[in-house]
C-alpha atoms as a PDB file:
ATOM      1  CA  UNK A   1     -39.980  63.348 -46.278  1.00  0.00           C
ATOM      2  CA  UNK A   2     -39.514  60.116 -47.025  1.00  0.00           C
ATOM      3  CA  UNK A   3     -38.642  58.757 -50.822  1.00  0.00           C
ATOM      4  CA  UNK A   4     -42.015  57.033 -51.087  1.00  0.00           C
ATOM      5  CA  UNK A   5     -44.027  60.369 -50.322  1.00  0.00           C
ATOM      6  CA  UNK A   6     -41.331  62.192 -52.498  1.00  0.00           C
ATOM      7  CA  UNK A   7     -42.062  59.676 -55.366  1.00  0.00           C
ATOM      8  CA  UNK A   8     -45.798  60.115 -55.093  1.00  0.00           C
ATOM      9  CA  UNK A   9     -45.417  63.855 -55.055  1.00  0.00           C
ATOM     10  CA  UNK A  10     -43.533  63.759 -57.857  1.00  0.00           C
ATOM     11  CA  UNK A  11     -46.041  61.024 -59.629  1.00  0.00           C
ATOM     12  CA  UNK A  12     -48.817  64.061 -58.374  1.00  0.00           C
ATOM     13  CA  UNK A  13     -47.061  66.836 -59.921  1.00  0.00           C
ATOM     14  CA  UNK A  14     -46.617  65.360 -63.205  1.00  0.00           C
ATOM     15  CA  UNK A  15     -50.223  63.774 -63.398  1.00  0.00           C
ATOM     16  CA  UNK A  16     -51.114  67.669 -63.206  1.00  0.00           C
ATOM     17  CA  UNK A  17     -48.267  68.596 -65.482  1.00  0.00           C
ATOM     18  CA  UNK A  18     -50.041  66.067 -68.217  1.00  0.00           C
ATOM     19  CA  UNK A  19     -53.347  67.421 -67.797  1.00  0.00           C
ATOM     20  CA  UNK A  20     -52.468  71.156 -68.333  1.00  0.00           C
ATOM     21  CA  UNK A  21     -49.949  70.502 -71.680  1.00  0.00           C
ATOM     22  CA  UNK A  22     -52.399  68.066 -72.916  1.00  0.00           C
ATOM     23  CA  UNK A  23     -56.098  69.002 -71.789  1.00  0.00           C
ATOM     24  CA  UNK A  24     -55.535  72.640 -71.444  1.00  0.00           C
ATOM     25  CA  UNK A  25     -59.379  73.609 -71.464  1.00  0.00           C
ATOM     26  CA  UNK A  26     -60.185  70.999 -68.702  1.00  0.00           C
ATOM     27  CA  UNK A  27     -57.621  71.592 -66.884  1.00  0.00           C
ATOM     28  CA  UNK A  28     -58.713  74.914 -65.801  1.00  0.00           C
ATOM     29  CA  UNK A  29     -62.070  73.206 -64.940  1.00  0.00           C
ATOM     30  CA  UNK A  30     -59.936  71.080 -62.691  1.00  0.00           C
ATOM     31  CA  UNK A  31     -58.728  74.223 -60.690  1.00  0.00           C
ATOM     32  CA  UNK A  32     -62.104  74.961 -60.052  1.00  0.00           C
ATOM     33  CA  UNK A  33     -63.053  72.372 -57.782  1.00  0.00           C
ATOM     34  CA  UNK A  34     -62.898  72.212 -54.195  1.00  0.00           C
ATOM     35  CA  UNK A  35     -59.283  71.434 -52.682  1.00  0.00           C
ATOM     36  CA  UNK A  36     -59.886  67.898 -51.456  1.00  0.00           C
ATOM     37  CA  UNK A  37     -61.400  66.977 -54.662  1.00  0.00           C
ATOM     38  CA  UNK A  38     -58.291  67.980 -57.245  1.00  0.00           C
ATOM     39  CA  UNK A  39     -55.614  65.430 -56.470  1.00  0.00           C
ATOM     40  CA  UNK A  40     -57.747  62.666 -57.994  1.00  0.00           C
ATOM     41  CA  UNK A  41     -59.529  64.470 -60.255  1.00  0.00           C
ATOM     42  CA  UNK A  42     -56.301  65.489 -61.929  1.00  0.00           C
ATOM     43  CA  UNK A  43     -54.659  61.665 -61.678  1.00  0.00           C
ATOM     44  CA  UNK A  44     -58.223  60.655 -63.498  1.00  0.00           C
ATOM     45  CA  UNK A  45     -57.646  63.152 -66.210  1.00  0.00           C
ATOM     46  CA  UNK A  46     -54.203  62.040 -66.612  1.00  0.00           C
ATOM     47  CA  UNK A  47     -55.105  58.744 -66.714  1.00  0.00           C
ATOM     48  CA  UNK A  48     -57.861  59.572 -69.591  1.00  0.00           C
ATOM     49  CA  UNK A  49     -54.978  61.755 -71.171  1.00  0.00           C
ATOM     50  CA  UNK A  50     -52.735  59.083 -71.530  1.00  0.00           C
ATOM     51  CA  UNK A  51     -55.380  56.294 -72.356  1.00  0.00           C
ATOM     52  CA  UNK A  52     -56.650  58.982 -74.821  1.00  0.00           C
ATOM     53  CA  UNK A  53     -53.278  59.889 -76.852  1.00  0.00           C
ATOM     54  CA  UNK A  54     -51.341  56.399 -76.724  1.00  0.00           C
ATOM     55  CA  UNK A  55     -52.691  55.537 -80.761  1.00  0.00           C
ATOM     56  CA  UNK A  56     -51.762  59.171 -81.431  1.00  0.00           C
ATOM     57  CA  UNK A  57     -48.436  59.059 -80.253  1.00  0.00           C
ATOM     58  CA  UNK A  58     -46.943  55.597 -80.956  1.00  0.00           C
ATOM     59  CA  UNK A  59     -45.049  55.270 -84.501  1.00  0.00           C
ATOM     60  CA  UNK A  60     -46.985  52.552 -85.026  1.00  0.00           C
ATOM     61  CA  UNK A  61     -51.162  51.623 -84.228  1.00  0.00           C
ATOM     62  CA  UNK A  62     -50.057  48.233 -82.854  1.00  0.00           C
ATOM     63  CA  UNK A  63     -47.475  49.795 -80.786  1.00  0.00           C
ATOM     64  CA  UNK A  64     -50.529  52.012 -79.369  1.00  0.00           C
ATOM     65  CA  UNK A  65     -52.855  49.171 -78.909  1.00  0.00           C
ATOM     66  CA  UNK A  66     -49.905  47.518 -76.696  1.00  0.00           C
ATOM     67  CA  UNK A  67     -49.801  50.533 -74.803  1.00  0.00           C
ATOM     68  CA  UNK A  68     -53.753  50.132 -73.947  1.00  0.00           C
ATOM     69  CA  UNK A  69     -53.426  46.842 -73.423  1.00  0.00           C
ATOM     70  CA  UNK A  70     -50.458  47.834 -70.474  1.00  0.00           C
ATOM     71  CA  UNK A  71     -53.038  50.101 -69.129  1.00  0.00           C
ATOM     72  CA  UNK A  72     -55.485  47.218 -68.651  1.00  0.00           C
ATOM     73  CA  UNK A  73     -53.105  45.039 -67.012  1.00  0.00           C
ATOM     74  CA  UNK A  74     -51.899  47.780 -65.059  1.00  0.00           C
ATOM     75  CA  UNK A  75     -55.464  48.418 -63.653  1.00  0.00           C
ATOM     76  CA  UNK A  76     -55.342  44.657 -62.397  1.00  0.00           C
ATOM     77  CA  UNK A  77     -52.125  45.520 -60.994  1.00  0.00           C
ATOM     78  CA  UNK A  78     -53.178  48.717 -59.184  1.00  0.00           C
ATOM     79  CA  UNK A  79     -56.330  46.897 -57.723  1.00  0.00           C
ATOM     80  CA  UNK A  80     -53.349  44.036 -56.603  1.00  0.00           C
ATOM     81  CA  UNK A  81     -51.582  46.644 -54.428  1.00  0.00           C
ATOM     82  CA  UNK A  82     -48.707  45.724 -56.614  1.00  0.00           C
ATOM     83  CA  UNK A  83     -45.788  48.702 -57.751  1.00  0.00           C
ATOM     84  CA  UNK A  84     -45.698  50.138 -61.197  1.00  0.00           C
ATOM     85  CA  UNK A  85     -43.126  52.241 -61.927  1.00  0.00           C
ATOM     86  CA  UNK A  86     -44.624  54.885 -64.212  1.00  0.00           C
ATOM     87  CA  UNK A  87     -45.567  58.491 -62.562  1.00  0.00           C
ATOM     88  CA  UNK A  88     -49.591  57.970 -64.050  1.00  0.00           C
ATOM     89  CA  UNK A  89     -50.040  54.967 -62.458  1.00  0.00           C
ATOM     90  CA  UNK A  90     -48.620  55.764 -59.025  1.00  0.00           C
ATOM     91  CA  UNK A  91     -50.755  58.532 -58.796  1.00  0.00           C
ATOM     92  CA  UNK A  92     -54.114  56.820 -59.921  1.00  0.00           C
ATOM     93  CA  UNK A  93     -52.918  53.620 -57.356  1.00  0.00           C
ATOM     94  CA  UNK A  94     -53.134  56.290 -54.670  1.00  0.00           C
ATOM     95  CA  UNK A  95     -56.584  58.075 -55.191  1.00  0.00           C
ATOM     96  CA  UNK A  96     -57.806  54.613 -56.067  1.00  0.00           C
ATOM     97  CA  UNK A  97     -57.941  53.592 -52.939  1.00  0.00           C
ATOM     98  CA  UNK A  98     -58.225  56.858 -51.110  1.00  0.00           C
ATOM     99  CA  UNK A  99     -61.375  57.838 -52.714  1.00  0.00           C
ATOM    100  CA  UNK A 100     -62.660  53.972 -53.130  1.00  0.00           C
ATOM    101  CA  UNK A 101     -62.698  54.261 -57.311  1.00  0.00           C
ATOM    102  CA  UNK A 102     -64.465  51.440 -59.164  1.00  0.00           C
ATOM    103  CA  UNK A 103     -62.150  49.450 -60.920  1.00  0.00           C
ATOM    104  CA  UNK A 104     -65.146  48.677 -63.350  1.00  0.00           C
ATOM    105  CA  UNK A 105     -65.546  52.549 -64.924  1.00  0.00           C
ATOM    106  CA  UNK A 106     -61.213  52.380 -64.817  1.00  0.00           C
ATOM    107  CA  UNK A 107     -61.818  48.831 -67.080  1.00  0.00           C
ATOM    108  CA  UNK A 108     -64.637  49.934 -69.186  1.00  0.00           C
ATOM    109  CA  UNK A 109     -62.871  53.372 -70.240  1.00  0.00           C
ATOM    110  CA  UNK A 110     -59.390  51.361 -71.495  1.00  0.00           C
ATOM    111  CA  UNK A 111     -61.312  48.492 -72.872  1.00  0.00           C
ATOM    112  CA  UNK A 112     -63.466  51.453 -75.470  1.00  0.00           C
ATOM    113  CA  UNK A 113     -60.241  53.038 -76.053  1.00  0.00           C
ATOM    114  CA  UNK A 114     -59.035  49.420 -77.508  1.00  0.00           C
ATOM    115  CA  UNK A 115     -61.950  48.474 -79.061  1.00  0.00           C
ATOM    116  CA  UNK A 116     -61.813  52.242 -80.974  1.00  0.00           C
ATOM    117  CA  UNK A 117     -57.790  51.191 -81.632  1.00  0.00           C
ATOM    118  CA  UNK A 118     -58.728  48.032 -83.219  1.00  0.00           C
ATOM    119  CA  UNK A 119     -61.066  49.721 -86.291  1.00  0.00           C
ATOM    120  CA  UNK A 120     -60.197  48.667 -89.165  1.00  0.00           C
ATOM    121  CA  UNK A 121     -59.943  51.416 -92.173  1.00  0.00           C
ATOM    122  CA  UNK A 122     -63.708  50.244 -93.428  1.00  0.00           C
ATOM    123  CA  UNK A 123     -64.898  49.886 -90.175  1.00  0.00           C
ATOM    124  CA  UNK A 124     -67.422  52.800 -90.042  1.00  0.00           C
ATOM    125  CA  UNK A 125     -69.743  53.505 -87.169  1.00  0.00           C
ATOM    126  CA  UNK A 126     -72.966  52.700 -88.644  1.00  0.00           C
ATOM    127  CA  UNK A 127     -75.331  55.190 -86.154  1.00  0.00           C
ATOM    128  CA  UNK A 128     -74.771  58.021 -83.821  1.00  0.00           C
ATOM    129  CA  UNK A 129     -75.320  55.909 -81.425  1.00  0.00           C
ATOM    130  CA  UNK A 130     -72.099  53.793 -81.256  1.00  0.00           C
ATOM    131  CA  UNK A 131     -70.240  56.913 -80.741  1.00  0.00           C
ATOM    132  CA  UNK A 132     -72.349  58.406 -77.872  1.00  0.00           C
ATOM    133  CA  UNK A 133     -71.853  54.600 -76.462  1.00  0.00           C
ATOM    134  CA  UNK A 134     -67.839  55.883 -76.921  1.00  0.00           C
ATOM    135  CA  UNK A 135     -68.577  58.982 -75.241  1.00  0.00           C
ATOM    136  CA  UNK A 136     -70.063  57.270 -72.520  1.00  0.00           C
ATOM    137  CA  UNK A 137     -67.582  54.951 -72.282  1.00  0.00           C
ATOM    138  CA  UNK A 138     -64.680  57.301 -71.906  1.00  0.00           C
ATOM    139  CA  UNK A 139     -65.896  60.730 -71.050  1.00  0.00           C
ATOM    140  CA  UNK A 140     -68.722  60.500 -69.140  1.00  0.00           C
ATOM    141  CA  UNK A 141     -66.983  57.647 -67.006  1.00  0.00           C
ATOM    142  CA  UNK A 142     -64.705  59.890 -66.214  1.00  0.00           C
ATOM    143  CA  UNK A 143     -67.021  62.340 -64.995  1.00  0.00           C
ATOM    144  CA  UNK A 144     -68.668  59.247 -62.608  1.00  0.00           C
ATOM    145  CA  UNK A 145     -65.700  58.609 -61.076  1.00  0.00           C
ATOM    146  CA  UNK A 146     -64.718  62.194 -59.955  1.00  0.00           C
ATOM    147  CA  UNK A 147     -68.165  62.573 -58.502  1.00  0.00           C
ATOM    148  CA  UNK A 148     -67.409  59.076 -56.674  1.00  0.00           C
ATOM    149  CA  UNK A 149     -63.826  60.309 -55.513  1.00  0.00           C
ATOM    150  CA  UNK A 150     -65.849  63.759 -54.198  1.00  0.00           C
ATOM    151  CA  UNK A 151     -67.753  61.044 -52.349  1.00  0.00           C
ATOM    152  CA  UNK A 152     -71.031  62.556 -54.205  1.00  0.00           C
ATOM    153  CA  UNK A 153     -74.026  59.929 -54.462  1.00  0.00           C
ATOM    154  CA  UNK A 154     -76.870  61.615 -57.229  1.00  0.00           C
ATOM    155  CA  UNK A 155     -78.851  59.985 -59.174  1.00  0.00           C
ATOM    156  CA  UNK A 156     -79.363  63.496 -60.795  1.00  0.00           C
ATOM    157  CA  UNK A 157     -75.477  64.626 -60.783  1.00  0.00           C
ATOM    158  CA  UNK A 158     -74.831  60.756 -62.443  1.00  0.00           C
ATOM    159  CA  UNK A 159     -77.312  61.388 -65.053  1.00  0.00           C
ATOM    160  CA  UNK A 160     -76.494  65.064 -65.734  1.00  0.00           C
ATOM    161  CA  UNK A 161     -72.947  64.168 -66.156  1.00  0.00           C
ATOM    162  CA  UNK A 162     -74.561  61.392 -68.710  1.00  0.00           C
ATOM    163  CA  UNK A 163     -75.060  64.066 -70.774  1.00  0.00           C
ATOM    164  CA  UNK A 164     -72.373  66.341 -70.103  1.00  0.00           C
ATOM    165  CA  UNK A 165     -69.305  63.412 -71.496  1.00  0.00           C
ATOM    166  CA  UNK A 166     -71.472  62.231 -74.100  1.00  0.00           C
ATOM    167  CA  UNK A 167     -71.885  65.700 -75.426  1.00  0.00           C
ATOM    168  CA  UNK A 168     -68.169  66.804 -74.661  1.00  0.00           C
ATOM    169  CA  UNK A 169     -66.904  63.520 -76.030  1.00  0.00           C
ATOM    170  CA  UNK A 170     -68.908  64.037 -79.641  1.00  0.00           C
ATOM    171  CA  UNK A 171     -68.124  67.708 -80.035  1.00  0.00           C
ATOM    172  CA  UNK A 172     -64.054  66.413 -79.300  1.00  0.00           C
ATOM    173  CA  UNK A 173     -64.346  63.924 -81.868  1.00  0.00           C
ATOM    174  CA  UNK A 174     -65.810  66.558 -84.497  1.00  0.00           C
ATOM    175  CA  UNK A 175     -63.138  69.180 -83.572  1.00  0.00           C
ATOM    176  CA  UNK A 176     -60.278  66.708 -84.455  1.00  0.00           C
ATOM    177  CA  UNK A 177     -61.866  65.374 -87.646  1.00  0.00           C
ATOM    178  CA  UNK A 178     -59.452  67.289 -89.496  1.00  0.00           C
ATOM    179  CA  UNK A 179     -56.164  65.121 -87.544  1.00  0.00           C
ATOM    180  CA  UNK A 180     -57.947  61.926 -87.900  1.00  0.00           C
ATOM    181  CA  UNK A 181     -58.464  62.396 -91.628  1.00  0.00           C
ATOM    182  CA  UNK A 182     -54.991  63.319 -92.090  1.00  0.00           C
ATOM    183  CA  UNK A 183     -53.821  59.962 -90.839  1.00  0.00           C
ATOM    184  CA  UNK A 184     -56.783  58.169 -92.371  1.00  0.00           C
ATOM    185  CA  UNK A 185     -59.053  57.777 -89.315  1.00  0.00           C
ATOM    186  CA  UNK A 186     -61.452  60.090 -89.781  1.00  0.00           C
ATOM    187  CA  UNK A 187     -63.770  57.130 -90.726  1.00  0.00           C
ATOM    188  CA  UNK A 188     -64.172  56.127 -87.147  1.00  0.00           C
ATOM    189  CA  UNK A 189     -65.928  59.042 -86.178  1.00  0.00           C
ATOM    190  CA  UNK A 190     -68.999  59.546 -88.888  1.00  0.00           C
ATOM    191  CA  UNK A 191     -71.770  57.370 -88.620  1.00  0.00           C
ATOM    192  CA  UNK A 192     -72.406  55.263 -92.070  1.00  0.00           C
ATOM    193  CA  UNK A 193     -75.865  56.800 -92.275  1.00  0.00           C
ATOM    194  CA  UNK A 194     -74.940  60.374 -91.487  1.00  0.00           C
ATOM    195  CA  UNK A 195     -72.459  60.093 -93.986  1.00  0.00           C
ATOM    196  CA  UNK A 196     -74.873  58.330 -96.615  1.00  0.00           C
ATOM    197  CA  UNK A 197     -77.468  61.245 -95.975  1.00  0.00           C
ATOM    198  CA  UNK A 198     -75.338  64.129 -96.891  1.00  0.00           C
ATOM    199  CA  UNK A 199     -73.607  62.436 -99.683  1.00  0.00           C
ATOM    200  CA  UNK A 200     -70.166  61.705 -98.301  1.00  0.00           C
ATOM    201  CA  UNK A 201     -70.511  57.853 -98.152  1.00  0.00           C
ATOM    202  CA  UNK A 202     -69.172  55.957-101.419  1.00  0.00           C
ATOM    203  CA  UNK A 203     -69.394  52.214-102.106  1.00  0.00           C
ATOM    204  CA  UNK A 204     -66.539  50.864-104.583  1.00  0.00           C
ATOM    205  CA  UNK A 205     -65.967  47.112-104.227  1.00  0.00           C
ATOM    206  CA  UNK A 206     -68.265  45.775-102.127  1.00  0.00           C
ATOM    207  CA  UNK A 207     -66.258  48.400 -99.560  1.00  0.00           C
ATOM    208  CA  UNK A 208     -67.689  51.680 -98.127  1.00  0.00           C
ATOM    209  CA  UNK A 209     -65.688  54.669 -97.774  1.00  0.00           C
ATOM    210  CA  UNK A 210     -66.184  58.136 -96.501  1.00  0.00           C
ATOM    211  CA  UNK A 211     -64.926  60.890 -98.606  1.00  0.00           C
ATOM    212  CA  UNK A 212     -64.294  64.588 -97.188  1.00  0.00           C
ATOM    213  CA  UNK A 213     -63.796  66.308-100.556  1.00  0.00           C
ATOM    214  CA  UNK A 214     -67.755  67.759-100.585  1.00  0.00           C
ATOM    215  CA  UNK A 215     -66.916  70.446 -97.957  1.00  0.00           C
ATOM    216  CA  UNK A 216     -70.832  71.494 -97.839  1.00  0.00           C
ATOM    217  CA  UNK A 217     -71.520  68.070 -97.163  1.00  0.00           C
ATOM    218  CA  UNK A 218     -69.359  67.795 -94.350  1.00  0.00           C
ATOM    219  CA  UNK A 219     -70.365  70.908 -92.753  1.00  0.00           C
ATOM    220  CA  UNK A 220     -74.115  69.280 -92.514  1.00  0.00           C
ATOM    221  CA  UNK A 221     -72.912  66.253 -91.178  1.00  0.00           C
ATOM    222  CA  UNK A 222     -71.234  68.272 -88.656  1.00  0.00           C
ATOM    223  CA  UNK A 223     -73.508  70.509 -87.821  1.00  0.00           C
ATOM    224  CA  UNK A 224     -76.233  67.443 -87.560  1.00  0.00           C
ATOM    225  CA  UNK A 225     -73.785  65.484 -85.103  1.00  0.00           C
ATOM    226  CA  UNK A 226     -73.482  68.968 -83.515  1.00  0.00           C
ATOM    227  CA  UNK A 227     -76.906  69.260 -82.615  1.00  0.00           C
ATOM    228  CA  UNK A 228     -77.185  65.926 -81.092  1.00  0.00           C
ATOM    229  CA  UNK A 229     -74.485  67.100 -78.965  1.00  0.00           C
ATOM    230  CA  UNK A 230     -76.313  69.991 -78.280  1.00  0.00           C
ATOM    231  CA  UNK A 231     -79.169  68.536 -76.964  1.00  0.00           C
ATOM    232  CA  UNK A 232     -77.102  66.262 -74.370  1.00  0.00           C
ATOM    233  CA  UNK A 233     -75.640  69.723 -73.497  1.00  0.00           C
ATOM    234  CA  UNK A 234     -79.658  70.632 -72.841  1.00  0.00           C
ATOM    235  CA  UNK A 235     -80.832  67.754 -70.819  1.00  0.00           C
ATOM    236  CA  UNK A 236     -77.971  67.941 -68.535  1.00  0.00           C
ATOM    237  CA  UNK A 237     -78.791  71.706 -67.621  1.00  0.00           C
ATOM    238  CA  UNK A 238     -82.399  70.719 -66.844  1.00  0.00           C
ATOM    239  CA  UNK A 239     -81.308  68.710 -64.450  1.00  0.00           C
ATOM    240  CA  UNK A 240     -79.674  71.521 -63.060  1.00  0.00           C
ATOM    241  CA  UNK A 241     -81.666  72.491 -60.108  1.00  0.00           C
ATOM    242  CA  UNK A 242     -81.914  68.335 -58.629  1.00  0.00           C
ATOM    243  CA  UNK A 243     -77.858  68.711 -58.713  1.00  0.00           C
ATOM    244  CA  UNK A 244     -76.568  68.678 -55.044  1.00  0.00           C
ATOM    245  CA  UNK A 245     -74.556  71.917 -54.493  1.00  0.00           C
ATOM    246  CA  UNK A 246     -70.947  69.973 -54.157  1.00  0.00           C
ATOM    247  CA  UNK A 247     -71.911  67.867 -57.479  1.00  0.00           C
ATOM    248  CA  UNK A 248     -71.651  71.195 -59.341  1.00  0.00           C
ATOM    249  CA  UNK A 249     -68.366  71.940 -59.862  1.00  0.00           C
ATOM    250  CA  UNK A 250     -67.474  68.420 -61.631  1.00  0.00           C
ATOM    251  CA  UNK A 251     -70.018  68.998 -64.190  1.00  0.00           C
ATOM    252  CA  UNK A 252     -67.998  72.548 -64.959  1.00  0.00           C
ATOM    253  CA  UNK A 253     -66.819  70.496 -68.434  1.00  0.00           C
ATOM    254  CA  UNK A 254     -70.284  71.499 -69.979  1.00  0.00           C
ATOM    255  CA  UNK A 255     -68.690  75.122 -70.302  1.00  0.00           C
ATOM    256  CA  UNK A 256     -66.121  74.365 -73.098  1.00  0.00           C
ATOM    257  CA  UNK A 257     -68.440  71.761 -74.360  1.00  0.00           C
ATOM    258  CA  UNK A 258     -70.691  74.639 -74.970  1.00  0.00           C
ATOM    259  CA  UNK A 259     -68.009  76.849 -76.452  1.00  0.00           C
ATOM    260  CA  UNK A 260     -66.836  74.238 -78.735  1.00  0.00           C
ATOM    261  CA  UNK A 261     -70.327  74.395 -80.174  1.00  0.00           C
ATOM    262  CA  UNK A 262     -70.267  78.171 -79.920  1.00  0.00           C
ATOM    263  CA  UNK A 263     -66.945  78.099 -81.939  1.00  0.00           C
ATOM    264  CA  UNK A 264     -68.370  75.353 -84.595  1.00  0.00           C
ATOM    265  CA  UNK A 265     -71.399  77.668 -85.172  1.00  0.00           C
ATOM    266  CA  UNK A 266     -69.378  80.740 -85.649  1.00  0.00           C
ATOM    267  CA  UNK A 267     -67.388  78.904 -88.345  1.00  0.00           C
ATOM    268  CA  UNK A 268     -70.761  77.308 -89.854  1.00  0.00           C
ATOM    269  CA  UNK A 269     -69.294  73.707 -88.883  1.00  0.00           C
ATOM    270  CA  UNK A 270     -66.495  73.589 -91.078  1.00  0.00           C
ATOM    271  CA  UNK A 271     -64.270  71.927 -89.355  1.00  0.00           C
ATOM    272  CA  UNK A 272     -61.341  73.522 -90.829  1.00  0.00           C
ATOM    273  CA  UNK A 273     -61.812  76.140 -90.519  1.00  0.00           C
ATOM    274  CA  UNK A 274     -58.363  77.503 -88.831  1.00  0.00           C
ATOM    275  CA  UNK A 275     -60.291  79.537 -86.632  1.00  0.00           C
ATOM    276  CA  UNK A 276     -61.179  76.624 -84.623  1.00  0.00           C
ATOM    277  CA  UNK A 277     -57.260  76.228 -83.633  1.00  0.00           C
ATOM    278  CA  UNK A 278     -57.002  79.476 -82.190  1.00  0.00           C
ATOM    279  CA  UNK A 279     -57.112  80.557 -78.347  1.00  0.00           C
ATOM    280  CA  UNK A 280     -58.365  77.672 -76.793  1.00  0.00           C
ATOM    281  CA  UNK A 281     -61.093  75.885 -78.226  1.00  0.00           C
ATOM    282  CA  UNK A 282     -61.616  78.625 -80.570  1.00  0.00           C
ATOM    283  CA  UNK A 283     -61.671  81.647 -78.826  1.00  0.00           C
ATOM    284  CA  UNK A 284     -59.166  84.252 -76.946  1.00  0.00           C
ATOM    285  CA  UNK A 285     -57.831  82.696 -73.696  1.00  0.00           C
ATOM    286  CA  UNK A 286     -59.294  85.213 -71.366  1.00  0.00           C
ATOM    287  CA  UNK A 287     -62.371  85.139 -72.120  1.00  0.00           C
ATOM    288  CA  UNK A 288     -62.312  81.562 -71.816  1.00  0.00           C
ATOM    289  CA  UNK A 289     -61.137  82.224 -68.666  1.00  0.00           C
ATOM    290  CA  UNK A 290     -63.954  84.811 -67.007  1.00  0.00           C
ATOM    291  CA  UNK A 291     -66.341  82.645 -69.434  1.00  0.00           C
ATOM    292  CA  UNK A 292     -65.327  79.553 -66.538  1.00  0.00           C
ATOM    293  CA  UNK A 293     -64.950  82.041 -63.324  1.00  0.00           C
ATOM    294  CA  UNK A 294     -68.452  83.082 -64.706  1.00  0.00           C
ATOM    295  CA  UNK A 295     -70.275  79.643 -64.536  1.00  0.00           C
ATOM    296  CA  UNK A 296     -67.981  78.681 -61.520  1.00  0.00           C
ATOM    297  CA  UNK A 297     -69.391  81.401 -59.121  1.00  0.00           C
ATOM    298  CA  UNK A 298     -72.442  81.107 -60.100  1.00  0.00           C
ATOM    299  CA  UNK A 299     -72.610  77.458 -59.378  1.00  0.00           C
ATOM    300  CA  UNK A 300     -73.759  76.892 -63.071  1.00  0.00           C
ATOM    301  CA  UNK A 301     -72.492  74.247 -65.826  1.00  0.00           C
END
């Protein structure tokens, strides 16, 4: 073996590594798809992983907003054939151009994770809409590009998995309301008129704040959210049967989409409710598990 394939084995392995500390729940989705299809399905999710968690992680927001703004660049770079030396990037450079990615869904996923990194405190979605457009931009893309990389061309399996990110990617944001709020972000992710419906927007100042005190308040904001989710979650499985076969197993995501809402319901949409921390997404490993092997072997979603 030569250092270059030992580097990008290495890059590989800890693209996958990533994926399963850091995306646990999708990760065993990942291990459900066909052989040929994982190696850049897992350097995508990395790639989203990374992309996803770089505000989280830095000391600092700017610090994180430099670190998106590297991942841009870097995408230029990738599509250059020039060498970056960070494991992510080797990996995505090599199913890039294996599997023919577009460099436009790699651009438009970085460029909503900056414009969400550049809110200011007041700057409050005002519709549902603007985050579904989020959702869109950086799960569903995701979703597009690992049915491009399985070389899968549906108009159905494109639309379904529409649905699928822009319901996974609003039931995500719900679930970490309670992080976000405890470092003052949680006003990104309720819409202004949501929020004004059920009481939790205030206006002091000419400024308009969200406050999470009203707890029964917050639960019907979540559970209204919820149900828009839910019915992205609906339209994607009556698409179902126009789904080629092969398309099937990337659109495997709408399982712990589903039990996210499962778990929300259980807990009557309080979002913290510690409950929702437990197991993964909410509920015992193993029967998260069979829950996937279920839908899996069925060729369900």
């Amino acid at each position: 073996m030569n250092s270059s394939s030992g580097s990008l084995r290495a890059a590989l392995s800890y693209s996958v590594q990533q994926v399963r500390s850091y995306d646990y729940h999708h990760y065993l989705c990942l291990l459900e798809l066909p052989p040929a299809m994982r190696k850049a399905a897992f350097a995508l999710r990395a790639f989203n992983v990374e992309t996803a968690r770089a505000v989280d992680v830095a000391s600092d927001p700017s610090i994180g907003l430099m670190r998106l703004v590297w991942w841009q660049e870097a995408i230029d770079k990738i599509y250059a054939k020039k060498l970056i030396e960070h494991p992510i990037a080797q990996a995505l450079s090599s199913v890039v151009f294996e599997n023919k990615i577009s460099k436009g869904w790699l651009k438009r996923s970085v460029e909503a994770r900056i414009s969400d990194a550049k809110r200011e405190v007041t700057d409050i979605p005002e519709t549902i809409e603007e985050l579904e457009k989020y959702a869109e931009d950086t799960v569903s893309t995701l979703l597009y590009m690992t049915l491009q990389a399985g070389g899968i061309r549906s108009t159905a399996a494109d639309h379904a998995a529409s649905h699928v990110g822009k319901a996974s990617g609003l039931l995500l944001l719900l679930k970490s309301l309670p992080y976000h709020a405890s470092r003052n972000r949680h006003f990104s992710y309720i819409p202004a008129n949501v929020a004004a419906k059920h009481g939790l927007l205030v206006k002091e100042g000419g400024r308009s704040e969200i406050r999470l005190e009203c707890r029964e308040g917050l639960r019907d904001v979540v559970f209204e959210m919820a149900s828009v989710a839910n019915v992205h979650l609906q339209k994607a499985r009556e698409l179902a049967g126009t789904v080629p076969p092969e398309a099937l197993p990337v659109l495997l995501p709408a399982v712990p989409a589903q039990v996210l809402l499962d778990s929300l319901s259980q807990v009557q949409f309080d979002v913290f409710d510690p409950r929702l921390g437990r197991g993964i997404l909410g509920i015992p490993p193993l029967w998260y598990q069979l829950k996937l092997k279920w839908y899996s072997w069925r060729g369900k979603y």
